[in-house]
PDB file of N, CA and C in Angstrom:
ATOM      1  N   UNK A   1       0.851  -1.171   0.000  1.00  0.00           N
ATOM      2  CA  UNK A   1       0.000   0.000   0.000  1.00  0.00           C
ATOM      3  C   UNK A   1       0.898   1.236   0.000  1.00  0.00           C
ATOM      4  N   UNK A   2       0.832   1.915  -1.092  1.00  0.00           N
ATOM      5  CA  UNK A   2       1.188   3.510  -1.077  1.00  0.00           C
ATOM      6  C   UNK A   2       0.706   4.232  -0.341  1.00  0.00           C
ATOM      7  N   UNK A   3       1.015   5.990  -0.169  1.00  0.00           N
ATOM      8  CA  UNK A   3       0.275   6.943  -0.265  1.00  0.00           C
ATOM      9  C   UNK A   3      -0.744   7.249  -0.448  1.00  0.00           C
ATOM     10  N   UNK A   4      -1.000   6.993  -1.522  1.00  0.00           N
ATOM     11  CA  UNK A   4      -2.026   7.532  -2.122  1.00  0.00           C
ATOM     12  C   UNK A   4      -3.085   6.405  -2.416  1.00  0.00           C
ATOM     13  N   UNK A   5      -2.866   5.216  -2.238  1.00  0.00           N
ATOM     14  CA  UNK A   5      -3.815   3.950  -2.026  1.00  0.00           C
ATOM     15  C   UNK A   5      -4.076   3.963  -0.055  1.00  0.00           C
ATOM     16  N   UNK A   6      -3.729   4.880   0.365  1.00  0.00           N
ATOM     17  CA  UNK A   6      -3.931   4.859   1.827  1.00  0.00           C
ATOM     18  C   UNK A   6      -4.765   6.159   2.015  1.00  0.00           C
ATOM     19  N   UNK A   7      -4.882   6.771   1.337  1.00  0.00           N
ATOM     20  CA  UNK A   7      -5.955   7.811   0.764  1.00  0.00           C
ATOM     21  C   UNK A   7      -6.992   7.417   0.389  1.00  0.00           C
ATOM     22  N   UNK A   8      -7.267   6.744  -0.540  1.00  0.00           N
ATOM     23  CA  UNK A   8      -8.483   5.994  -0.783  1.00  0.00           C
ATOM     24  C   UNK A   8      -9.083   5.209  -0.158  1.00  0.00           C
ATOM     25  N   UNK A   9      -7.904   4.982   0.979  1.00  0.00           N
ATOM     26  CA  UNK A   9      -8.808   3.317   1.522  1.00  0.00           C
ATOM     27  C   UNK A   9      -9.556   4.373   2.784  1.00  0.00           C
ATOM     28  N   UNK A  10      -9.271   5.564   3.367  1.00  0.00           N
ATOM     29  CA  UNK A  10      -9.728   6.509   4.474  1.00  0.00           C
ATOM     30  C   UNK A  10     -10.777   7.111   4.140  1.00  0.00           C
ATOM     31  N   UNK A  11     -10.419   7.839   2.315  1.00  0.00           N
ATOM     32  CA  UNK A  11     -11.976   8.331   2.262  1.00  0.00           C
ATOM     33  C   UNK A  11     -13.239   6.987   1.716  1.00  0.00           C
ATOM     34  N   UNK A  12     -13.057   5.883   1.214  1.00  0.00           N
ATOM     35  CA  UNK A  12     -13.954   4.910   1.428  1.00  0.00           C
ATOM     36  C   UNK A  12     -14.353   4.589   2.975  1.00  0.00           C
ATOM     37  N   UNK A  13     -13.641   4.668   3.793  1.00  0.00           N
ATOM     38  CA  UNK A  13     -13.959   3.924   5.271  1.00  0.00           C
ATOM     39  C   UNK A  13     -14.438   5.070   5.834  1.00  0.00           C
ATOM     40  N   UNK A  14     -14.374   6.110   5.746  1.00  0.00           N
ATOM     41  CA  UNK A  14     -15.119   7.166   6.059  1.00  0.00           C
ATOM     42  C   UNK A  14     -15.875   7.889   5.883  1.00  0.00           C
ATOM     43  N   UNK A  15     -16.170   7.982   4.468  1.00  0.00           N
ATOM     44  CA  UNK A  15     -17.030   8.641   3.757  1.00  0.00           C
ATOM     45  C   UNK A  15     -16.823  10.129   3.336  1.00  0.00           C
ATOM     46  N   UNK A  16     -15.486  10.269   3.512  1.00  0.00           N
ATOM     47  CA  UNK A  16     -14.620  11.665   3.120  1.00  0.00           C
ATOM     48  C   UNK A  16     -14.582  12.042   1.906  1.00  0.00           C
ATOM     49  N   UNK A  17     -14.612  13.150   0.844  1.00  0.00           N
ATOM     50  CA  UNK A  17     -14.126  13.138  -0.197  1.00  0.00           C
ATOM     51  C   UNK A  17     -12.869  12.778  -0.111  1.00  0.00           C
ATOM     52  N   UNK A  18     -11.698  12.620  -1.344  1.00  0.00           N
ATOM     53  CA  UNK A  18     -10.559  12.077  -1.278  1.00  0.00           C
ATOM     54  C   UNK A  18      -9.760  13.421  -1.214  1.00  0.00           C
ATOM     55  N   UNK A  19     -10.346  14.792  -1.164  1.00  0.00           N
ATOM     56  CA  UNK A  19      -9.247  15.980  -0.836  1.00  0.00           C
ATOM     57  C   UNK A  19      -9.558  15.877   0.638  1.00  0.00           C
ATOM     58  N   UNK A  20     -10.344  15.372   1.243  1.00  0.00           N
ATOM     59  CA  UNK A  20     -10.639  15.889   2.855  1.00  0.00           C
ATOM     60  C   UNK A  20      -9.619  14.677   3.269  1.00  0.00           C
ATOM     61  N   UNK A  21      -9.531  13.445   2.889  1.00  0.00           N
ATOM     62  CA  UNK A  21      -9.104  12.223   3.184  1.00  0.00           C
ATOM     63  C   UNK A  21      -7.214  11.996   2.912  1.00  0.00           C
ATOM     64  N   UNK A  22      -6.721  13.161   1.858  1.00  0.00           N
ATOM     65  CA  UNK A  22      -5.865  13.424   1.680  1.00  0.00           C
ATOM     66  C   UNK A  22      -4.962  14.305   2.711  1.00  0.00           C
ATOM     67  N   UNK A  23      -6.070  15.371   3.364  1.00  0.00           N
ATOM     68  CA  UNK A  23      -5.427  16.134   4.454  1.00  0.00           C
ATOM     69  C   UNK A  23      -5.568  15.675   5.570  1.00  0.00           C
ATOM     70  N   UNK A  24      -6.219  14.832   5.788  1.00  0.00           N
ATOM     71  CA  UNK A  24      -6.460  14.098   6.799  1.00  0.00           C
ATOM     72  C   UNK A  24      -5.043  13.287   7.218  1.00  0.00           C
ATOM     73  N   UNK A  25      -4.551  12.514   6.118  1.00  0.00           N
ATOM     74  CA  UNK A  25      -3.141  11.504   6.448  1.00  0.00           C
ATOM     75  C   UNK A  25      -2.367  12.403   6.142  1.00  0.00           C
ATOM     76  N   UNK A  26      -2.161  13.325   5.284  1.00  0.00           N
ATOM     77  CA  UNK A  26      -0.654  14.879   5.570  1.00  0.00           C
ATOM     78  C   UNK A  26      -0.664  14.788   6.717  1.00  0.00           C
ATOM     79  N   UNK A  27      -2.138  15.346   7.187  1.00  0.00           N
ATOM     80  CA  UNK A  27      -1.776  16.192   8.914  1.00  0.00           C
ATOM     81  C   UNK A  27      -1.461  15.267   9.570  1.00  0.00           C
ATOM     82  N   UNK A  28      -1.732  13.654   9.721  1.00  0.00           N
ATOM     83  CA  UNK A  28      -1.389  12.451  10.467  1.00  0.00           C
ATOM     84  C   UNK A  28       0.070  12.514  10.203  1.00  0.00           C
ATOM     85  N   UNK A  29       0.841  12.154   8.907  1.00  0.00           N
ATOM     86  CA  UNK A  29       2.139  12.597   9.137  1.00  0.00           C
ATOM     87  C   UNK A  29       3.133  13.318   9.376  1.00  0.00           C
ATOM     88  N   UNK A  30       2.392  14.912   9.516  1.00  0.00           N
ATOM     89  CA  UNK A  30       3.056  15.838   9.627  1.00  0.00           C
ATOM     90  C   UNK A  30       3.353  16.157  11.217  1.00  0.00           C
ATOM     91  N   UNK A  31       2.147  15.461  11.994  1.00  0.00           N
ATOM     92  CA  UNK A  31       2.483  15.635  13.109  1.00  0.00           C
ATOM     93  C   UNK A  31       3.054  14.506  14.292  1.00  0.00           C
ATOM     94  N   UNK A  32       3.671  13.303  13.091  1.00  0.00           N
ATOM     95  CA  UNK A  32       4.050  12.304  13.984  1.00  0.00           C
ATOM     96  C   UNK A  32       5.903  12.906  13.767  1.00  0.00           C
ATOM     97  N   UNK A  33       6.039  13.266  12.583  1.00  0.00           N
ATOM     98  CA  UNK A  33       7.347  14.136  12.030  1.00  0.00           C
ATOM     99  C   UNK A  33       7.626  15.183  13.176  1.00  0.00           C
ATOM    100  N   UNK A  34       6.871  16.292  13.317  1.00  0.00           N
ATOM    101  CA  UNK A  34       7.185  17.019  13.911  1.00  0.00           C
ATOM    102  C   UNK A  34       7.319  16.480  15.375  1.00  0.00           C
ATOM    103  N   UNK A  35       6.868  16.033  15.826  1.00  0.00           N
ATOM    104  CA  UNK A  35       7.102  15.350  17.183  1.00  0.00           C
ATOM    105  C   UNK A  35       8.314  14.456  17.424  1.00  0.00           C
ATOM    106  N   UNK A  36       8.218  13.592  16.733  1.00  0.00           N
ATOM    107  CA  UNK A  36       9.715  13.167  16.292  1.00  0.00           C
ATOM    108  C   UNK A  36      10.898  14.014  16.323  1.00  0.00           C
ATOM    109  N   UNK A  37      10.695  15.208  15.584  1.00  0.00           N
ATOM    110  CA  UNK A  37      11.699  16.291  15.526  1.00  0.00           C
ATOM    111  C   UNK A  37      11.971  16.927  16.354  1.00  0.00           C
ATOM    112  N   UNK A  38      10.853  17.304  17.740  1.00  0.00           N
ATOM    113  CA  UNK A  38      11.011  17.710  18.800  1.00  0.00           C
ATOM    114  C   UNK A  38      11.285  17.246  19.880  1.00  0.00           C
ATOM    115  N   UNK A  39      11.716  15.551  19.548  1.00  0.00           N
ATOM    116  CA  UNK A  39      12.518  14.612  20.484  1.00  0.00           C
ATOM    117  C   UNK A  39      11.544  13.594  21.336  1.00  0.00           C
ATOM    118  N   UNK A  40      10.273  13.695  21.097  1.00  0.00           N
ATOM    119  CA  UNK A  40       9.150  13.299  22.058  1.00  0.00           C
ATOM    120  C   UNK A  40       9.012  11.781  20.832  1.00  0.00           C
ATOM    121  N   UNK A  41       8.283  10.773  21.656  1.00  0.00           N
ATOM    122  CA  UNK A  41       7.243   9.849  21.481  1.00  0.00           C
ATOM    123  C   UNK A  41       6.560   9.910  20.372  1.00  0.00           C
ATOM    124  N   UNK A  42       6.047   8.823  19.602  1.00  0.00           N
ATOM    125  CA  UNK A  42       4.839   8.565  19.232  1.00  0.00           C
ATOM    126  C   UNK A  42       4.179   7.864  19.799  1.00  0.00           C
ATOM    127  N   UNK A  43       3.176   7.503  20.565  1.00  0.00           N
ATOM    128  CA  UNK A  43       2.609   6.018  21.018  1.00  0.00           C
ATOM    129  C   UNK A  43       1.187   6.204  20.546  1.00  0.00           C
ATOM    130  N   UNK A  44       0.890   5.211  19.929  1.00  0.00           N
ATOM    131  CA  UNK A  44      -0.664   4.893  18.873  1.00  0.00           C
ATOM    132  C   UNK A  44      -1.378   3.706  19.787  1.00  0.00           C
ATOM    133  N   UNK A  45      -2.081   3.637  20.659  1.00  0.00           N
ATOM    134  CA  UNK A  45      -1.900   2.099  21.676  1.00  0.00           C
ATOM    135  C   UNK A  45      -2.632   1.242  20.549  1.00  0.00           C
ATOM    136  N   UNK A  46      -2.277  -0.260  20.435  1.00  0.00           N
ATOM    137  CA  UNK A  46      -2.599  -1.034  19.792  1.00  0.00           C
ATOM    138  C   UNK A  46      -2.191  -1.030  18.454  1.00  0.00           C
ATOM    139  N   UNK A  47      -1.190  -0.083  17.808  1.00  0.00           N
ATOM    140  CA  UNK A  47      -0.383  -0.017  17.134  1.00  0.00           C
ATOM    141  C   UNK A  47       0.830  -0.159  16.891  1.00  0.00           C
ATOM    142  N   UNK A  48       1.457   0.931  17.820  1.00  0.00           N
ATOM    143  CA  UNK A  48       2.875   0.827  17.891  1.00  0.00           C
ATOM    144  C   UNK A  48       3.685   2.207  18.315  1.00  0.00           C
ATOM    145  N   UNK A  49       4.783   2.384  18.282  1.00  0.00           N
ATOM    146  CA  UNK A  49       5.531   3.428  19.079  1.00  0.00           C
ATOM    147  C   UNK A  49       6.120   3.580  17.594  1.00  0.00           C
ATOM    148  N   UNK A  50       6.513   5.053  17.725  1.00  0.00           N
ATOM    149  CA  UNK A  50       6.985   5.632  16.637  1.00  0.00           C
ATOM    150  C   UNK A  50       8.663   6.787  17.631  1.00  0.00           C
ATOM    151  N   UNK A  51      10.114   6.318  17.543  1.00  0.00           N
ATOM    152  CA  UNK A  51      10.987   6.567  18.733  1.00  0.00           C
ATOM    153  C   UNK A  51      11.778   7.394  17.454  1.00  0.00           C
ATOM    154  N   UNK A  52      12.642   8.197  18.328  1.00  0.00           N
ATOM    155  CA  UNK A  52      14.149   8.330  17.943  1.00  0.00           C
ATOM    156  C   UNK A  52      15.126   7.732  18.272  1.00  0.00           C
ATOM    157  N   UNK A  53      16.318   7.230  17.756  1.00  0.00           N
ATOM    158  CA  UNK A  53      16.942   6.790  18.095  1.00  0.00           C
ATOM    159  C   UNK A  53      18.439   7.354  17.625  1.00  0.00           C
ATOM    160  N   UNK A  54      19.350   7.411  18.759  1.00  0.00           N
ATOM    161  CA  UNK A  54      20.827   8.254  18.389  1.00  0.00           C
ATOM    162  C   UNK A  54      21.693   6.749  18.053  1.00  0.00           C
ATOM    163  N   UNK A  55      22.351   7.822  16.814  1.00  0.00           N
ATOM    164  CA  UNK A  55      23.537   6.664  16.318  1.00  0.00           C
ATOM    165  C   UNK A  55      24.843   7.765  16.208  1.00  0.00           C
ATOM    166  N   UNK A  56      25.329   6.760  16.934  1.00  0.00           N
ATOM    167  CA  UNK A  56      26.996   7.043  17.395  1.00  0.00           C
ATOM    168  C   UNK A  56      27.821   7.240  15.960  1.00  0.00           C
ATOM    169  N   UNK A  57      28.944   8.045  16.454  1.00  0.00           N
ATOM    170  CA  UNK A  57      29.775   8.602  15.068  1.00  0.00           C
ATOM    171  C   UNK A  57      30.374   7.239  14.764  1.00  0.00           C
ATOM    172  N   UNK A  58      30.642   6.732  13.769  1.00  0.00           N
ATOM    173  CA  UNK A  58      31.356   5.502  13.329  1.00  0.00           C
ATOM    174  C   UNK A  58      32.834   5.482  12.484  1.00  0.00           C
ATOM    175  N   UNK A  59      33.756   5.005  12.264  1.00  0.00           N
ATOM    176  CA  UNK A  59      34.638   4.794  11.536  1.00  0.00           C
ATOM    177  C   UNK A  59      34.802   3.745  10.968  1.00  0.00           C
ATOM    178  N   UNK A  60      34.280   3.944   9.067  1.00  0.00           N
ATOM    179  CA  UNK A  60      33.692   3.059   8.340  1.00  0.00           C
ATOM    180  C   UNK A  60      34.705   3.120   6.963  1.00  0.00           C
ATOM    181  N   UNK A  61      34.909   1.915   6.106  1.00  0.00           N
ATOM    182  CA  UNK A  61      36.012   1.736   5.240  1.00  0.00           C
ATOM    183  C   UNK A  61      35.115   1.854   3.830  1.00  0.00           C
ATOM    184  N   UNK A  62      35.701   2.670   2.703  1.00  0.00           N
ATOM    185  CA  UNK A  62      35.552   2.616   1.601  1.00  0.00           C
ATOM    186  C   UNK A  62      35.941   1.120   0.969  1.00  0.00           C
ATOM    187  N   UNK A  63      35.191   0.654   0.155  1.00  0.00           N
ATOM    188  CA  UNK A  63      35.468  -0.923   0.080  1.00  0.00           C
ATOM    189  C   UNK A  63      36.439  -0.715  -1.332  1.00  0.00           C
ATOM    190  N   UNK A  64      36.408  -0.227  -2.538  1.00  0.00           N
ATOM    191  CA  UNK A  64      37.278  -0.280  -3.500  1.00  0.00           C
ATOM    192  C   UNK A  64      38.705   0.138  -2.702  1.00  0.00           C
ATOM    193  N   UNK A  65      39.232   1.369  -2.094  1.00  0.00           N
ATOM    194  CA  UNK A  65      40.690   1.789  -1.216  1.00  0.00           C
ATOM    195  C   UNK A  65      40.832   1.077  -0.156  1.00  0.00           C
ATOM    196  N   UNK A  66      39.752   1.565   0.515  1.00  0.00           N
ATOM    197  CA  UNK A  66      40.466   1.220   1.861  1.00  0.00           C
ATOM    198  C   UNK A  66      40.772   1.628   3.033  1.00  0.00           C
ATOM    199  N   UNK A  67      40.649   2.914   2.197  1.00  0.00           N
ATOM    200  CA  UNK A  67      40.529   4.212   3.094  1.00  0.00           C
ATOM    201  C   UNK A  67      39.292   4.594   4.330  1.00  0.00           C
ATOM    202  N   UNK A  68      39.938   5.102   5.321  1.00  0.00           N
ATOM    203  CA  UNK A  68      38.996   5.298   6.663  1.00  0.00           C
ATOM    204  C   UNK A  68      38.120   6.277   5.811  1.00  0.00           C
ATOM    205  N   UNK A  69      36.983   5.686   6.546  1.00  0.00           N
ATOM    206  CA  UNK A  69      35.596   6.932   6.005  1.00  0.00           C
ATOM    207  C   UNK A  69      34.852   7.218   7.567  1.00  0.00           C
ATOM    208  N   UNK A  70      34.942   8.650   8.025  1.00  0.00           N
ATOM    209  CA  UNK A  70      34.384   9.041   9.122  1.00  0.00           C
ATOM    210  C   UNK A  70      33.026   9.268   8.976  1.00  0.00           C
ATOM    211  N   UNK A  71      31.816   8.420   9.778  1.00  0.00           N
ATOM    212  CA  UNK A  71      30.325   8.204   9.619  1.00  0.00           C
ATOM    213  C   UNK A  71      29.895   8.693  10.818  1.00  0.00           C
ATOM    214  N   UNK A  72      29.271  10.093  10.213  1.00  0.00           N
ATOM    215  CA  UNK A  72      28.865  11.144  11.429  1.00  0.00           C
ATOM    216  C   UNK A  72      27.456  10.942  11.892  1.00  0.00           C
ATOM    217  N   UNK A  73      27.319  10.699  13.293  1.00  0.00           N
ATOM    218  CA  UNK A  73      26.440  10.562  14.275  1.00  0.00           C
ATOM    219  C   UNK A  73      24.837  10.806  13.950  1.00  0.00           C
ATOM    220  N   UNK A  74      23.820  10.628  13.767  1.00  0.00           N
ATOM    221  CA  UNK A  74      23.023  11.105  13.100  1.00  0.00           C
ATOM    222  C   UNK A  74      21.779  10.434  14.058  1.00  0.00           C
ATOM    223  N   UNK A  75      20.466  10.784  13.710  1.00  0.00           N
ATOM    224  CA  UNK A  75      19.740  10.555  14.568  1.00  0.00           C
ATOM    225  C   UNK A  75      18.175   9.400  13.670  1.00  0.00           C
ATOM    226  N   UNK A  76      18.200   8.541  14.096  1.00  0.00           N
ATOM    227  CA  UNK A  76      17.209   7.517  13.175  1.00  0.00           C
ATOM    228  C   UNK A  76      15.342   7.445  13.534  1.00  0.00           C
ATOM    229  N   UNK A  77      14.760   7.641  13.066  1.00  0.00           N
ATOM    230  CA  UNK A  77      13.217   7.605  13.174  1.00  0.00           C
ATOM    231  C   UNK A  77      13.224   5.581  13.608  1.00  0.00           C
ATOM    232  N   UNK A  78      12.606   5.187  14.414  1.00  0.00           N
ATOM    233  CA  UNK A  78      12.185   3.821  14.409  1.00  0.00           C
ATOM    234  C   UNK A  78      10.769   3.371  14.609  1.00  0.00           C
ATOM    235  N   UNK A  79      10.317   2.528  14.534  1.00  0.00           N
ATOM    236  CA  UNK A  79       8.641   2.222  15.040  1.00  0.00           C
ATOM    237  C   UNK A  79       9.069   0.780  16.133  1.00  0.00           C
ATOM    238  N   UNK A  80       8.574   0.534  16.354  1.00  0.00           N
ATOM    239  CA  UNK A  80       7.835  -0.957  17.219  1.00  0.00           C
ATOM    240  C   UNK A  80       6.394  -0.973  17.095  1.00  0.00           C
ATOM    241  N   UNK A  81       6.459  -2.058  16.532  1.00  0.00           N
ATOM    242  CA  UNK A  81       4.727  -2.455  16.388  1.00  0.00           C
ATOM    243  C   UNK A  81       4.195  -2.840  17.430  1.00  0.00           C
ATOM    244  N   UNK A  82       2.546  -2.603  17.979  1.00  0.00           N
ATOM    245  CA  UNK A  82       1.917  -2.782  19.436  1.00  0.00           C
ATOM    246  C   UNK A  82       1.081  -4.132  19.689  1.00  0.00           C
ATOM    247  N   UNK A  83       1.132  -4.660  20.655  1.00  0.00           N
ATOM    248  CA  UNK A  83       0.687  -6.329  20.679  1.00  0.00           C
ATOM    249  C   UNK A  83      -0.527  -6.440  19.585  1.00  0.00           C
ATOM    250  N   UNK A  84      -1.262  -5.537  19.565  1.00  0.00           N
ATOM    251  CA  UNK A  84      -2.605  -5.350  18.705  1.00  0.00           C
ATOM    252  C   UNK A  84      -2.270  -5.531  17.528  1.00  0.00           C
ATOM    253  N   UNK A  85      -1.595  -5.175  16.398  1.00  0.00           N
ATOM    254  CA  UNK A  85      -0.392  -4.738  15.377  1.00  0.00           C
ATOM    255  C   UNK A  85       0.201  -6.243  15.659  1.00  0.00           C
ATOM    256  N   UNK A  86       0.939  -7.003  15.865  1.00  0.00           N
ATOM    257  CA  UNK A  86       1.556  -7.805  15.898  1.00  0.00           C
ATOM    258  C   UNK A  86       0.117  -9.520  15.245  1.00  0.00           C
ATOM    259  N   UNK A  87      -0.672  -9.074  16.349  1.00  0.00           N
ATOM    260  CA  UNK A  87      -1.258 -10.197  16.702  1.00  0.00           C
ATOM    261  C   UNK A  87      -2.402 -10.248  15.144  1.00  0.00           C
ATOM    262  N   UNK A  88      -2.518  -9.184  14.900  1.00  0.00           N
ATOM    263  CA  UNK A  88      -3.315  -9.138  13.523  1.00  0.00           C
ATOM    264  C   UNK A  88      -2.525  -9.714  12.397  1.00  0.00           C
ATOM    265  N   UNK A  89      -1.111  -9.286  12.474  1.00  0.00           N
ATOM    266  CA  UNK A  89      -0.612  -9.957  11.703  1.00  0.00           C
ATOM    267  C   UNK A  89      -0.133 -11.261  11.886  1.00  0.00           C
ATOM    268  N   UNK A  90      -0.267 -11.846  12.440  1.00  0.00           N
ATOM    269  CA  UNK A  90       0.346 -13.211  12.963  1.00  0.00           C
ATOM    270  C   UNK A  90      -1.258 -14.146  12.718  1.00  0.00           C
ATOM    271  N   UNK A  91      -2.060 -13.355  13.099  1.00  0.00           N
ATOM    272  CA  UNK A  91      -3.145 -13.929  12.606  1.00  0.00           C
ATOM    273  C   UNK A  91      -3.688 -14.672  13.820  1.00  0.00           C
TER     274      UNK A  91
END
Protein backbone atom coordinates (compact mmCIF):
# COMPACT_ATOMS: atom_id res chain seq x y z
CA UNK A 1 0.00 0.00 0.00
CA UNK A 2 1.19 3.51 -1.08
CA UNK A 3 0.27 6.94 -0.26
CA UNK A 4 -2.03 7.53 -2.12
CA UNK A 5 -3.82 3.95 -2.03
CA UNK A 6 -3.93 4.86 1.83
CA UNK A 7 -5.96 7.81 0.76
CA UNK A 8 -8.48 5.99 -0.78
CA UNK A 9 -8.81 3.32 1.52
CA UNK A 10 -9.73 6.51 4.47
CA UNK A 11 -11.98 8.33 2.26
CA UNK A 12 -13.95 4.91 1.43
CA UNK A 13 -13.96 3.92 5.27
CA UNK A 14 -15.12 7.17 6.06
CA UNK A 15 -17.03 8.64 3.76
CA UNK A 16 -14.62 11.67 3.12
CA UNK A 17 -14.13 13.14 -0.20
CA UNK A 18 -10.56 12.08 -1.28
CA UNK A 19 -9.25 15.98 -0.84
CA UNK A 20 -10.64 15.89 2.85
CA UNK A 21 -9.10 12.22 3.18
CA UNK A 22 -5.87 13.42 1.68
CA UNK A 23 -5.43 16.13 4.45
CA UNK A 24 -6.46 14.10 6.80
CA UNK A 25 -3.14 11.50 6.45
CA UNK A 26 -0.65 14.88 5.57
CA UNK A 27 -1.78 16.19 8.91
CA UNK A 28 -1.39 12.45 10.47
CA UNK A 29 2.14 12.60 9.14
CA UNK A 30 3.06 15.84 9.63
CA UNK A 31 2.48 15.64 13.11
CA UNK A 32 4.05 12.30 13.98
CA UNK A 33 7.35 14.14 12.03
CA UNK A 34 7.19 17.02 13.91
CA UNK A 35 7.10 15.35 17.18
CA UNK A 36 9.71 13.17 16.29
CA UNK A 37 11.70 16.29 15.53
CA UNK A 38 11.01 17.71 18.80
CA UNK A 39 12.52 14.61 20.48
CA UNK A 40 9.15 13.30 22.06
CA UNK A 41 7.24 9.85 21.48
CA UNK A 42 4.84 8.57 19.23
CA UNK A 43 2.61 6.02 21.02
CA UNK A 44 -0.66 4.89 18.87
CA UNK A 45 -1.90 2.10 21.68
CA UNK A 46 -2.60 -1.03 19.79
CA UNK A 47 -0.38 -0.02 17.13
CA UNK A 48 2.88 0.83 17.89
CA UNK A 49 5.53 3.43 19.08
CA UNK A 50 6.99 5.63 16.64
CA UNK A 51 10.99 6.57 18.73
CA UNK A 52 14.15 8.33 17.94
CA UNK A 53 16.94 6.79 18.10
CA UNK A 54 20.83 8.25 18.39
CA UNK A 55 23.54 6.66 16.32
CA UNK A 56 27.00 7.04 17.39
CA UNK A 57 29.77 8.60 15.07
CA UNK A 58 31.36 5.50 13.33
CA UNK A 59 34.64 4.79 11.54
CA UNK A 60 33.69 3.06 8.34
CA UNK A 61 36.01 1.74 5.24
CA UNK A 62 35.55 2.62 1.60
CA UNK A 63 35.47 -0.92 0.08
CA UNK A 64 37.28 -0.28 -3.50
CA UNK A 65 40.69 1.79 -1.22
CA UNK A 66 40.47 1.22 1.86
CA UNK A 67 40.53 4.21 3.09
CA UNK A 68 39.00 5.30 6.66
CA UNK A 69 35.60 6.93 6.01
CA UNK A 70 34.38 9.04 9.12
CA UNK A 71 30.33 8.20 9.62
CA UNK A 72 28.87 11.14 11.43
CA UNK A 73 26.44 10.56 14.28
CA UNK A 74 23.02 11.10 13.10
CA UNK A 75 19.74 10.56 14.57
CA UNK A 76 17.21 7.52 13.17
CA UNK A 77 13.22 7.60 13.17
CA UNK A 78 12.19 3.82 14.41
CA UNK A 79 8.64 2.22 15.04
CA UNK A 80 7.84 -0.96 17.22
CA UNK A 81 4.73 -2.46 16.39
CA UNK A 82 1.92 -2.78 19.44
CA UNK A 83 0.69 -6.33 20.68
CA UNK A 84 -2.60 -5.35 18.70
CA UNK A 85 -0.39 -4.74 15.38
CA UNK A 86 1.56 -7.81 15.90
CA UNK A 87 -1.26 -10.20 16.70
CA UNK A 88 -3.32 -9.14 13.52
CA UNK A 89 -0.61 -9.96 11.70
CA UNK A 90 0.35 -13.21 12.96
CA UNK A 91 -3.15 -13.93 12.61
Amino acid sequence: MNKQDLINHVAKVTGLAKAQAQEAVEATFEGIKETLQGGDDVRLVGFGTFTVSARAATTGRNPRTGEAIAIPASKQPKFKAGKELKDAVNG
